[in-house]
Protein backbone atom coordinates (compact mmCIF):
# COMPACT_ATOMS: atom_id res chain seq x y z
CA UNK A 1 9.05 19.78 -193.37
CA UNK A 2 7.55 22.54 -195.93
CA UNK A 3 9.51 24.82 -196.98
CA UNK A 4 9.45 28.54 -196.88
CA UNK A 5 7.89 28.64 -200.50
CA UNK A 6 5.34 26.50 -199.41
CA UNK A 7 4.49 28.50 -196.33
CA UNK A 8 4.12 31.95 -198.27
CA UNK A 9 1.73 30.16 -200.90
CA UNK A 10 -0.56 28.74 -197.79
CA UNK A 11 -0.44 32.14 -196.24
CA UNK A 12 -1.25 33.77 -199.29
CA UNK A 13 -3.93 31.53 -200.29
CA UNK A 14 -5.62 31.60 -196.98
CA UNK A 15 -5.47 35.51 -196.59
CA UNK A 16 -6.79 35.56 -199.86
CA UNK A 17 -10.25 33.78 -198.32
CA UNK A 18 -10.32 35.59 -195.11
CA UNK A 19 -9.65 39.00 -197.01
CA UNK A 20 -12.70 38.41 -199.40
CA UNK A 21 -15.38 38.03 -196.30
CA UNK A 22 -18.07 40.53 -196.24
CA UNK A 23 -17.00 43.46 -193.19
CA UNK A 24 -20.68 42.08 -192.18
CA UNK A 25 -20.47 39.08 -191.58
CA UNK A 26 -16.49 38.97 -190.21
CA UNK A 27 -18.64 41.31 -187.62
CA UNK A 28 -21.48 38.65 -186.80
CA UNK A 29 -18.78 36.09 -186.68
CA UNK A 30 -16.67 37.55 -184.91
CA UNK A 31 -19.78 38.10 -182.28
CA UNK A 32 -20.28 34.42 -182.11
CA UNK A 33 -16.36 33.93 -181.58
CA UNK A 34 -16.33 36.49 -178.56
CA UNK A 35 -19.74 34.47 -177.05
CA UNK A 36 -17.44 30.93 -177.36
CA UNK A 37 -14.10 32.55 -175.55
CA UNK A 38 -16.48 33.73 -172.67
CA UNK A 39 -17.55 30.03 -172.01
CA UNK A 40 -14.54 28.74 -172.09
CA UNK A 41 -13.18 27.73 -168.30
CA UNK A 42 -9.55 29.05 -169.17
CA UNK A 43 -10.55 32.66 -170.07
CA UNK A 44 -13.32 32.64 -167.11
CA UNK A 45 -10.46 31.39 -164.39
CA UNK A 46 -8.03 34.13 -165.82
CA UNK A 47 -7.11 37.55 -164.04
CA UNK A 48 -4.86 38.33 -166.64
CA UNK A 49 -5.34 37.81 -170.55
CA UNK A 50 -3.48 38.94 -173.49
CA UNK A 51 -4.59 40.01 -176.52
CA UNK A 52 -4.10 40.83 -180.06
CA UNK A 53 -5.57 43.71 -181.14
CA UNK A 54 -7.35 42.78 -184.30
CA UNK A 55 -5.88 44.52 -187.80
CA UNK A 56 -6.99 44.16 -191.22
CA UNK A 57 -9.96 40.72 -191.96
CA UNK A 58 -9.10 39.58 -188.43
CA UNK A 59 -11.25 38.35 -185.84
CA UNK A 60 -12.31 40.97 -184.17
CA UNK A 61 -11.11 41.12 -180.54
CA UNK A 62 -13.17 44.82 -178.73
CA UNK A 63 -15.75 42.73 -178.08
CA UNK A 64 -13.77 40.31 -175.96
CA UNK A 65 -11.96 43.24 -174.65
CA UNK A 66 -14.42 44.97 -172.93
CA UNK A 67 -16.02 42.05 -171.79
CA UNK A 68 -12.85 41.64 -169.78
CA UNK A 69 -12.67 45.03 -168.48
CA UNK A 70 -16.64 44.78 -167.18
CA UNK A 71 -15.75 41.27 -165.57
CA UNK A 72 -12.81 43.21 -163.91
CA UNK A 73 -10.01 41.58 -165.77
CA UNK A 74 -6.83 42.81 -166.60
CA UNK A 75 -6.17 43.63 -170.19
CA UNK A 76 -2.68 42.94 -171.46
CA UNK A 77 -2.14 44.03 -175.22
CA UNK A 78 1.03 43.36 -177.09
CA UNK A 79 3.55 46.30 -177.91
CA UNK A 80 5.45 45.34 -180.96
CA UNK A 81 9.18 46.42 -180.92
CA UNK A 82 10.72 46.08 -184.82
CA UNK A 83 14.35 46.35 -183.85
CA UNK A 84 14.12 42.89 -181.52
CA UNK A 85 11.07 41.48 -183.05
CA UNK A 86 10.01 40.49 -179.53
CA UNK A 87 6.69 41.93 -177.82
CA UNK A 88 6.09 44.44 -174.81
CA UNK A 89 2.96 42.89 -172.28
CA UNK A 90 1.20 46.10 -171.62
CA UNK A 91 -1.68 46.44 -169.93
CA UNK A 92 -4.43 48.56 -171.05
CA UNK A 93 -7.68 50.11 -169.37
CA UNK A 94 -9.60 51.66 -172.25
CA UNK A 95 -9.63 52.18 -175.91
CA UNK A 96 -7.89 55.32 -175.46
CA UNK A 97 -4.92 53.76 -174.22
CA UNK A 98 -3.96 52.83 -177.68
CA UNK A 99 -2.68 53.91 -180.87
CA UNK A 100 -1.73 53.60 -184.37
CA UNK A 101 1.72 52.04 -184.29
CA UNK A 102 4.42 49.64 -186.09
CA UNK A 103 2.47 48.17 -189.35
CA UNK A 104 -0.67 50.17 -189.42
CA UNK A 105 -1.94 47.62 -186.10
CA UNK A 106 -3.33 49.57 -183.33
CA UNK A 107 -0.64 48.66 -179.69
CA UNK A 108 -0.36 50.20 -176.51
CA UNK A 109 0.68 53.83 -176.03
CA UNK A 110 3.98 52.92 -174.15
CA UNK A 111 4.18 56.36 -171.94
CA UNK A 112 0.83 55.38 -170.05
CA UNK A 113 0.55 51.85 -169.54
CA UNK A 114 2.57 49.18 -167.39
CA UNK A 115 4.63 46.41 -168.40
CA UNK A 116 2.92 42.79 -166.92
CA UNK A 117 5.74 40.48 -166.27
CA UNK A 118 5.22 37.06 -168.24
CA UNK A 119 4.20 35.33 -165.05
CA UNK A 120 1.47 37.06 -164.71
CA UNK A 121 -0.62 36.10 -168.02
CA UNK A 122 -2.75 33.35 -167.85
CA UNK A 123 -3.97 33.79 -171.52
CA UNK A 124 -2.26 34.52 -174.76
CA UNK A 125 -5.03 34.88 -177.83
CA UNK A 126 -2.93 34.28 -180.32
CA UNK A 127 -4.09 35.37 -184.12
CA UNK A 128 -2.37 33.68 -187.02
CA UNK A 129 -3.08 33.38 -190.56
CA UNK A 130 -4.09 29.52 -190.32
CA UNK A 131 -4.15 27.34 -187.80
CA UNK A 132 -4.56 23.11 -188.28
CA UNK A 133 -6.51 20.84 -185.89
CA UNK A 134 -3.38 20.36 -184.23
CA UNK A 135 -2.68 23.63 -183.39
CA UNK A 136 0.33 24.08 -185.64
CA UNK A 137 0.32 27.79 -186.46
CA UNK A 138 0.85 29.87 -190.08
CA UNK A 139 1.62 33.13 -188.56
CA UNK A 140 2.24 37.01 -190.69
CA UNK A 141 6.01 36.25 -190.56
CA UNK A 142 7.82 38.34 -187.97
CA UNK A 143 8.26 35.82 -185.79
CA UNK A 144 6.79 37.66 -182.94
CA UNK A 145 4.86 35.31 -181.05
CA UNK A 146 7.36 32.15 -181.46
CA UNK A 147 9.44 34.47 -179.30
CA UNK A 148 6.97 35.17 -177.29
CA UNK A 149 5.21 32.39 -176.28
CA UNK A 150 8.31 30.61 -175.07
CA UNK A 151 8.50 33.21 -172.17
CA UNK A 152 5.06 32.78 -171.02
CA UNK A 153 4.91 28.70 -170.37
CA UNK A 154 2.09 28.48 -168.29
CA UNK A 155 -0.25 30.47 -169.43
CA UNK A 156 -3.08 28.62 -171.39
CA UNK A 157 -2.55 29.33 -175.57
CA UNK A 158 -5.82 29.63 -177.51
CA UNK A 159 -5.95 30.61 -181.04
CA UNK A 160 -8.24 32.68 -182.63
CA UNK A 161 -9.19 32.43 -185.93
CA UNK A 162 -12.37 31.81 -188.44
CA UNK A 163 -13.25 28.53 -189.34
CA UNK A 164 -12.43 29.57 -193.06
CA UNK A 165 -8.53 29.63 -191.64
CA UNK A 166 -8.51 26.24 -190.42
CA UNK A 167 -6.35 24.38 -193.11
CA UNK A 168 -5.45 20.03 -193.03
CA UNK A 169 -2.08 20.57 -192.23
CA UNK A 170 0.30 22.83 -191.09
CA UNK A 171 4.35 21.24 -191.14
CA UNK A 172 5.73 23.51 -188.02
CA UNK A 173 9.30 24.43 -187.66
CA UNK A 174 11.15 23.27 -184.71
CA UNK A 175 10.69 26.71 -183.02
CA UNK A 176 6.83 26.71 -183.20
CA UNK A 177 4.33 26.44 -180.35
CA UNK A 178 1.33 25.00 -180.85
CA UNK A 179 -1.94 26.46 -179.98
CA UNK A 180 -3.94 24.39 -177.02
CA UNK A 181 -7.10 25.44 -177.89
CA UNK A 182 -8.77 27.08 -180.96
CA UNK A 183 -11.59 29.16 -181.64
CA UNK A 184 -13.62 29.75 -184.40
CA UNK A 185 -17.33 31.03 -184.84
CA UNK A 186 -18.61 26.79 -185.50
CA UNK A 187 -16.53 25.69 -182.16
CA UNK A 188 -14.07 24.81 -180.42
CA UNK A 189 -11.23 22.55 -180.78
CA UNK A 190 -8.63 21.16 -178.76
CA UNK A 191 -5.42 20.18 -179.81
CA UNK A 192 -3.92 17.04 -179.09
CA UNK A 193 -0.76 17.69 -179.46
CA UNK A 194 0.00 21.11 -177.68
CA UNK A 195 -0.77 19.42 -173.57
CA UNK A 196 1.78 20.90 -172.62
């Protein structure tokens, strides 16, 4: 099991890659990224997907959003709440639904949009810092989407990350859920341990 210390150096290291790509070509990657999620039969089957609204070096997710929106999806975004550390569902119709909020990350305006109960999501993108071949997930931190993901069992779990942020290893915690599926701009991979 690594410890913390070890955690915050991989997290630090691999931010430290993804930070240093050119805005150009986390764009055209990002692209290619949107063009695999399409294909996939999970996000094509869904009615409702979540996902994270991209902040900082991250994948870029507008693309995928309004690709969802013209295929007559619904949207679900995640509304972070500090004081619990747990996330809102919220669906959202357009760009203008959202706003700056908690950490500089652009989330649901809460006063216009409508809270999808867990049930109801077929997909959770889930963004993390690095991901391994397993699935095993380096998040920011906060803890957010361990809580999260436990509520929403069903619904298929595909991360979303550059291929940069795929690392050998990743020891999880006991708490962690494993990505199914995960998505970079050179392919896909699927996860042997996360079936369930």
């Amino acid at each position: 099991m690594v410890g913390i210390t070890d955690k915050k150096e991989l997290r630090k290291g691999v931010l430290k890659i993804r930070n240093a790509l050119p805005p150009e070509e986390r764009a055209v990657k990002s692209v290619l990224i949107t063009e695999r999620l399409t294909e996939l039969h999970d996000i094509r089957e869904a009615a409702t997907i979540m996902v994270f609204l991209n902040f900082g070096s991250e994948v870029q997710t507008d693309g995928l959003i309004s690709w969802g929106w013209e295929m007559g999806k619904r949207i679900v975004a995640p509304l972070c709440c500090p004081e619990t550390r747990e996330m809102m569902p919220l669906i959202i119709n357009d760009f203008a639904d959202l706003e700056t909020g908690h950490y500089g990350i652009r989330e649901p305006k809460a006063l216009c949009t409508i809270v999808v109960p867990h049930e109801e999501i077929d997909v959770v993108l889930i963004p993390a810092v690095a991901f391994d071949r397993q699935g095993r997930r380096v998040g920011y931190g906060g803890g957010y989407y361990d809580r999260f993901l436990p509520l929403v069992p069903r619904a298929a779990r595909i991360g979303v990350v550059f291929s940069c942020q795929i690392v050998p290893e990743v020891n999880a915690d006991l708490h962690d859920i494993s990505a199914q599926i995960i998505v970079t701009e050179k392919g896909v991979i699927v996860s042997a341990l996360a079936v369930s």
